[in-house]
Protein backbone atom coordinates (compact mmCIF):
# COMPACT_ATOMS: atom_id res chain seq x y z
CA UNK A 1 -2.92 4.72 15.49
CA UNK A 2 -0.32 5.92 12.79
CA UNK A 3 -2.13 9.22 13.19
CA UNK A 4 -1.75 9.55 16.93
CA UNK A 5 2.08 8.44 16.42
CA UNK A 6 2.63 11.62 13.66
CA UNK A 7 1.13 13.67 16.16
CA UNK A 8 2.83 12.80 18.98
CA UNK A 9 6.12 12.70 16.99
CA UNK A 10 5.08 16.26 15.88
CA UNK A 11 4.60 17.34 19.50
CA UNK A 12 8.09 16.00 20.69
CA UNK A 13 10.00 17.96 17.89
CA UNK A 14 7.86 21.18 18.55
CA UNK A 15 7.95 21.52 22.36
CA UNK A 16 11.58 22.11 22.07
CA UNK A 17 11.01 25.00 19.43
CA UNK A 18 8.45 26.73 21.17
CA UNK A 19 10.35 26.78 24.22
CA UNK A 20 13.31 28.34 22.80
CA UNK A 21 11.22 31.06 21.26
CA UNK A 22 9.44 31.98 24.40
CA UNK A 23 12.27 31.21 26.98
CA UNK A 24 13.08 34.55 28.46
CA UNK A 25 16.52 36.45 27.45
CA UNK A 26 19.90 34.60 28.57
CA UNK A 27 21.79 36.88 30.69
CA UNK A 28 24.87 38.73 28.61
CA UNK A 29 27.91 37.91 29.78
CA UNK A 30 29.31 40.93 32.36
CA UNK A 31 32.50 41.22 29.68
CA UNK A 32 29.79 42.15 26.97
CA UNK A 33 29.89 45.79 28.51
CA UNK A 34 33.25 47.18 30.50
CA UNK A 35 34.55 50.51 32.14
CA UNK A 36 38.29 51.33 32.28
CA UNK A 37 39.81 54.67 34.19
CA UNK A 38 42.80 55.85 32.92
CA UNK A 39 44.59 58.32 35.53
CA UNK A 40 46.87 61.38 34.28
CA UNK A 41 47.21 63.81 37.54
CA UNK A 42 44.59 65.65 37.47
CA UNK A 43 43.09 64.70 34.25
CA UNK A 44 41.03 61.13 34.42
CA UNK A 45 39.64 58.73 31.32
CA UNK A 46 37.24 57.06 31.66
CA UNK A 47 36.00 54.92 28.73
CA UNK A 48 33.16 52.51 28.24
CA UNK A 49 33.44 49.61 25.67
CA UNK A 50 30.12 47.61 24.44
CA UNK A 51 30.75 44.56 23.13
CA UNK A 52 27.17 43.72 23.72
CA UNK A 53 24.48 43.17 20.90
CA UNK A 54 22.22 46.13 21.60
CA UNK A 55 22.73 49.91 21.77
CA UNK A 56 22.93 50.55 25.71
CA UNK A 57 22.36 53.36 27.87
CA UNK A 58 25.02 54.64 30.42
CA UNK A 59 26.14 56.84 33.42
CA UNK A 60 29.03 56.95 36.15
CA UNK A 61 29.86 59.06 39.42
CA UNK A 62 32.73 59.33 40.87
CA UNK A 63 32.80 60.36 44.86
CA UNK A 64 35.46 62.64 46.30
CA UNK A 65 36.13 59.83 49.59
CA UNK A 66 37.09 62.04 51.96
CA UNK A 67 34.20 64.70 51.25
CA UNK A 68 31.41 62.82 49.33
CA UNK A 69 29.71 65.93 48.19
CA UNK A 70 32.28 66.23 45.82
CA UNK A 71 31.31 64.47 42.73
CA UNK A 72 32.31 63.90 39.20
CA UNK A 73 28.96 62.76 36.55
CA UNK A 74 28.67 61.35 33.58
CA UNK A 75 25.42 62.36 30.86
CA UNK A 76 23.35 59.82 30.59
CA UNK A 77 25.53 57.99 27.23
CA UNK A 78 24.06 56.10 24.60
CA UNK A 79 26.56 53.85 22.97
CA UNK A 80 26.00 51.40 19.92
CA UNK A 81 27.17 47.66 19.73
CA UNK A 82 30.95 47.12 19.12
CA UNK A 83 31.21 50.51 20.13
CA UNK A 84 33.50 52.63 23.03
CA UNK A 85 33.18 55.81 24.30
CA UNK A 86 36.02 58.05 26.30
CA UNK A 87 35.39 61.09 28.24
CA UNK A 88 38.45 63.26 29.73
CA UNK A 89 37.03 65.01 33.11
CA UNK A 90 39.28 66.88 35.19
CA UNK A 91 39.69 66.43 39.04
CA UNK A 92 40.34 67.89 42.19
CA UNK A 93 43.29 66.44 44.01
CA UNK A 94 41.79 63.24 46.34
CA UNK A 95 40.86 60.03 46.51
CA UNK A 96 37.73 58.90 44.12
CA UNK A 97 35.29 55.95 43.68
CA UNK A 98 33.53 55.63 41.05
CA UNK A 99 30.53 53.17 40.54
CA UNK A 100 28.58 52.93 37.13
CA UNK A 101 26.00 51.03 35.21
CA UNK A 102 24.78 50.51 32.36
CA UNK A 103 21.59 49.02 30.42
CA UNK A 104 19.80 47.78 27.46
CA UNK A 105 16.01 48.80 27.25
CA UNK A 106 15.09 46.53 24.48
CA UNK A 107 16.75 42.99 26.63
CA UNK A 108 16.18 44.65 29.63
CA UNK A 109 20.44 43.24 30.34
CA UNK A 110 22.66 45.43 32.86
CA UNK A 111 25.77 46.10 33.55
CA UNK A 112 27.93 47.80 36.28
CA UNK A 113 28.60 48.17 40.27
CA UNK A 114 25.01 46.90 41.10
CA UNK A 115 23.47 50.13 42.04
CA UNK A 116 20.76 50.21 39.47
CA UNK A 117 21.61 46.55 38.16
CA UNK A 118 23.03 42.99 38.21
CA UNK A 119 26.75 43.89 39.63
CA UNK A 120 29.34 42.53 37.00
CA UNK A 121 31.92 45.27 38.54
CA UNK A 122 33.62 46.43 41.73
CA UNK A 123 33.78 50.48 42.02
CA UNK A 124 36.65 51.97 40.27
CA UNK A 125 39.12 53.34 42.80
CA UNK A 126 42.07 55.71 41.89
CA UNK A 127 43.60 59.14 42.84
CA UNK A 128 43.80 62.38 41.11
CA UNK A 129 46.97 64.17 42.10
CA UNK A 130 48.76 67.35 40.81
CA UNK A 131 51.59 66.03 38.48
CA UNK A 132 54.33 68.89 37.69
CA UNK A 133 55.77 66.98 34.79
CA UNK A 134 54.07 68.25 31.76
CA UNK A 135 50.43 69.48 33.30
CA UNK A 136 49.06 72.73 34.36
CA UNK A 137 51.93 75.29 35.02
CA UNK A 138 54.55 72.86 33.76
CA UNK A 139 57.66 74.79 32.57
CA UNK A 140 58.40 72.43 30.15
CA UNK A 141 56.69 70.25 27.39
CA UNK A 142 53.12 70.18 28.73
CA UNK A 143 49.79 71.81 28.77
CA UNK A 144 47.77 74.48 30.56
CA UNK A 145 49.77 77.09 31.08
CA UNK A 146 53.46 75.72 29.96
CA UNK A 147 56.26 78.26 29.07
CA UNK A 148 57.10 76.06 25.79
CA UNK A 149 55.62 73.14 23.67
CA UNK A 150 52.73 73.58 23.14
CA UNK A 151 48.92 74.19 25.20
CA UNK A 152 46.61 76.94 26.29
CA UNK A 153 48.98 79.92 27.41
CA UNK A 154 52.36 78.89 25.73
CA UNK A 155 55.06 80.79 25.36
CA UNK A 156 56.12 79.39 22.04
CA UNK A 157 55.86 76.71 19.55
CA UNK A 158 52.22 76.73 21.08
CA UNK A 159 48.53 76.93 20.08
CA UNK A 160 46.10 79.31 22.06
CA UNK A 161 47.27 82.39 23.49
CA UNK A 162 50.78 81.18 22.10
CA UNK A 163 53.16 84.08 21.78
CA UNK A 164 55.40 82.40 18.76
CA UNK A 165 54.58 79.79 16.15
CA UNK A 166 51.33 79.48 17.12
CA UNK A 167 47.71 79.61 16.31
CA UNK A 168 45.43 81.55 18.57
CA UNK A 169 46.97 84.29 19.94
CA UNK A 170 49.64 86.83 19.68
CA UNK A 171 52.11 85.89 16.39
């Protein structure tokens, strides 16, 4: 009798164990991984932060709305726990959606619009639009093509192609 009472005792306390070790995977929580754009005319950020235990494979594509041939791709991104990644992609003047996901092979967890996934996002949407303070053929401080301050092309106080004070270029 005091045998079968151990045993059963024993059986109580390890039911709960074995469950927990072959229960499958809690879901992560969707703020484990996140996407962010970041709009600057015609130049757009777009970073990924995981905040998730495991190393997790990515992509995104951003569609031109009013002609969706036009697209904007991401590599296929492999990005480590408590890690972020940030691409700058430049693009055409429009209107833009972009959907991503985003995965752990080892938990088998996702991430993203739902396309390839749970969905623990809505699709990004935002507008890429020729700014002429400061971007490409700025006359001022700026970038691409500006007459002082600095960029690709500048007249002076540049870098490449700079004409005065520069780096690359005519000195």
């Amino acid at each position: 009798m005091i045998k079968s009472v151990r045993a059963a005792a024993a059986a109580a306390l390890a039911a709960p164990i074995l469950a927990a070790v072959f229960a499958p995977p809690a879901n992560a929580a969707p703020e484990d991984v996140t996407l962010s754009v970041d709009v600057r005319g015609n130049f757009v950020d777009v970073a990924i932060t995981n905040n998730s235990s495991g190393m997790i494979t990515c992509n995104w594509v951003a569609t031109n709305d009013a002609n969706p041939e036009i697209k904007n791709e991401s590599p296929h991104l492999n990005i480590h726990p408590n890690r972020g990644w940030v691409i700058t992609t430049v693009f055409i003047d429009g209107d833009y959606h972009l959907s991503w996901s985003c995965g752990d092979a080892l938990s088998g967890e996702t991430w993203g619009t739902g396309e390839t996934g749970r969905e623990t996002d809505q699709p990004h949407a935002f507008t890429a639009a020729f700014s002429p303070a400061g971007s490409l053929g700025s006359t001022g401080t700026g970038s691409l093509g500006s007459l002082k301050y600095g960029g690709l092309a500048s007249l002076e106080y540049g870098s490449l192609g700079s004409l005065e004070y520069g780096s690359f270029g005519l000195s």
